[in-house]
C-alpha atoms as a PDB file:
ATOM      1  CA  UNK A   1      72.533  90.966  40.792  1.00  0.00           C
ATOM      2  CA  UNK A   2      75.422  89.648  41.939  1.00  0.00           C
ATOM      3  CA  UNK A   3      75.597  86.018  43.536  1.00  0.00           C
ATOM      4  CA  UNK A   4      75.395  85.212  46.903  1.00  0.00           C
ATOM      5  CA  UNK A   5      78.048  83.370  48.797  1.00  0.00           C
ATOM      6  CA  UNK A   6      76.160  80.642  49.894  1.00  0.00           C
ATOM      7  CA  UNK A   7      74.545  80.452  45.989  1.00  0.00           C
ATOM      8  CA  UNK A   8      78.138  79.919  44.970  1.00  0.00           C
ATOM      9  CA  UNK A   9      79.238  77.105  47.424  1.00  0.00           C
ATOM     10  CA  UNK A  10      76.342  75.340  46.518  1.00  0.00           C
ATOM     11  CA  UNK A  11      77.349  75.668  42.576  1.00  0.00           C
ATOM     12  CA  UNK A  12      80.446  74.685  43.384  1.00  0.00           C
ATOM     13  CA  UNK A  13      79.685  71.956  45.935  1.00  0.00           C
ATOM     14  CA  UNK A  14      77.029  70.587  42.589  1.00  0.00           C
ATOM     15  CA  UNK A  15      79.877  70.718  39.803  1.00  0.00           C
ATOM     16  CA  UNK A  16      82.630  69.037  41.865  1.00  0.00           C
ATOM     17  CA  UNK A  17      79.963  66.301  42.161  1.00  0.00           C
ATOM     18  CA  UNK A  18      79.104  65.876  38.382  1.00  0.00           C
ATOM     19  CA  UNK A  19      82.490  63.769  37.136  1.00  0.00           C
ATOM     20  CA  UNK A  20      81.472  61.979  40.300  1.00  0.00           C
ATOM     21  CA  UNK A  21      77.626  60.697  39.955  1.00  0.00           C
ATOM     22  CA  UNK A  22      76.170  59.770  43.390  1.00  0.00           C
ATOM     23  CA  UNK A  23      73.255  58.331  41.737  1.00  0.00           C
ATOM     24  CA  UNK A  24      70.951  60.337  43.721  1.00  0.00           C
ATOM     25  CA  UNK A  25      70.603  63.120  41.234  1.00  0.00           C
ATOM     26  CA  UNK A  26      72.740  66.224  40.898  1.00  0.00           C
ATOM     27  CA  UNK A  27      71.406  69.370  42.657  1.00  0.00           C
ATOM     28  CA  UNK A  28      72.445  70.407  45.612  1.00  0.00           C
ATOM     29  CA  UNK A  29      69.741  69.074  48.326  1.00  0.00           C
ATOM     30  CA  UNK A  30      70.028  65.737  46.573  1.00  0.00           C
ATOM     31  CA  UNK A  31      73.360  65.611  47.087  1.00  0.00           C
ATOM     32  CA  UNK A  32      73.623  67.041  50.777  1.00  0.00           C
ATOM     33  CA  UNK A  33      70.792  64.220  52.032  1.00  0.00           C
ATOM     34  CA  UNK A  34      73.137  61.350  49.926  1.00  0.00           C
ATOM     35  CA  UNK A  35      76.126  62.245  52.137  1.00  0.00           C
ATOM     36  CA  UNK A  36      73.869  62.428  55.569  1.00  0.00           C
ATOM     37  CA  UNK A  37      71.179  60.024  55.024  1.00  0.00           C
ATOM     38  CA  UNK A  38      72.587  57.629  53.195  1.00  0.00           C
ATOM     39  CA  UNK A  39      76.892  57.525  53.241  1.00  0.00           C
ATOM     40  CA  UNK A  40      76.286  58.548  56.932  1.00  0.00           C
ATOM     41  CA  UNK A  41      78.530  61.274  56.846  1.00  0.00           C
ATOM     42  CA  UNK A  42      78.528  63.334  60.287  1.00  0.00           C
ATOM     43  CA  UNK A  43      78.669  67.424  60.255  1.00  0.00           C
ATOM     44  CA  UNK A  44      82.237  67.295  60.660  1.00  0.00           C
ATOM     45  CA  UNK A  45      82.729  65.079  58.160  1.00  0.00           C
ATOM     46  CA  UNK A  46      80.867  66.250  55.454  1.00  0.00           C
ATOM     47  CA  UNK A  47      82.742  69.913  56.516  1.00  0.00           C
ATOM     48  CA  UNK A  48      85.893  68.327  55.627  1.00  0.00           C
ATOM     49  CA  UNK A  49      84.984  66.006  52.739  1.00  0.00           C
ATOM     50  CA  UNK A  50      84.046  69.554  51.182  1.00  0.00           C
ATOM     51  CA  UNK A  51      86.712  71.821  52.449  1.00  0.00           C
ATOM     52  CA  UNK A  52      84.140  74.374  54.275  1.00  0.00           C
ATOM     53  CA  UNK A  53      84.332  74.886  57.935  1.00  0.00           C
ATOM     54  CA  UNK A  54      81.004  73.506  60.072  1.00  0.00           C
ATOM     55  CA  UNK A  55      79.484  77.035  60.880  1.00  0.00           C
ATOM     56  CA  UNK A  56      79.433  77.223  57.020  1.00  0.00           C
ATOM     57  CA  UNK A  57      78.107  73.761  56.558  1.00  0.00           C
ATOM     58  CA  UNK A  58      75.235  74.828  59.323  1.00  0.00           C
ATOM     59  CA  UNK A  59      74.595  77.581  57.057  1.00  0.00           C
ATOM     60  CA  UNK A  60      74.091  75.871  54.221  1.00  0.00           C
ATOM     61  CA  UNK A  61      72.188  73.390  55.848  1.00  0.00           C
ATOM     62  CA  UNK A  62      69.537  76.036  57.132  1.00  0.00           C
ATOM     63  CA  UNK A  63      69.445  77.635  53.888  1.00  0.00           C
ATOM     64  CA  UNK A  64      68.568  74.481  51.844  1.00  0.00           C
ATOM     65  CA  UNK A  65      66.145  74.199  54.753  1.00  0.00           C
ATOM     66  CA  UNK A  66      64.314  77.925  54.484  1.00  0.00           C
ATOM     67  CA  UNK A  67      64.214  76.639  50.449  1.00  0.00           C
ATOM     68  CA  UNK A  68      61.701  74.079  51.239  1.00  0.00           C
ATOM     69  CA  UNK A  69      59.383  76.300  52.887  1.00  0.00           C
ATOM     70  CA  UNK A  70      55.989  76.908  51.570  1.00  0.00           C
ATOM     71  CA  UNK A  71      55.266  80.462  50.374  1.00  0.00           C
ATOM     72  CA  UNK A  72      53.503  82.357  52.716  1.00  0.00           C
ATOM     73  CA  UNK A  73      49.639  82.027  52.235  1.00  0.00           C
ATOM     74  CA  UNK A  74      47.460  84.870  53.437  1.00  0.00           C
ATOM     75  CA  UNK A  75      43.875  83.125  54.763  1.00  0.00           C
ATOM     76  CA  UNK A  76      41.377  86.049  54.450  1.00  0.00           C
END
């Protein structure tokens, strides 16, 4: 199956980070909540500091969002 876009920003986004520890860990939603929640770094900013425009940021955002949903659990 071949990768998704979004699958290969974040890969990219994660290995452009590892010669560059943030000491928050290394995957991907570690690293997005370092650059918001803790070196403050707006929407636009964090667009430019990785060289993606902000729609794309938003969708990356919402994906590492739908990741942290629960799977869906039928109640009978």
């Amino acid at each position: 199956m071949e990768q998704s876009y979004l699958s290969y920003l974040r890969e990219q986004i994660v290995k452009q980070y590892k010669n560059y520890p943030t000491g928050c860990g290394g995957s991907f939603g570690e690293l997005l909540c370092w650059e918001i929640h803790i070196n403050n770094l707006n929407f636009v900013e964090l667009a430019s500091k990785w060289g993606i425009s902000i729609p794309t940021l938003g969708e990356l955002i919402k994906d590492h969002c739908d990741r942290l949903q629960n799977n869906p659990k039928v109640k009978h």
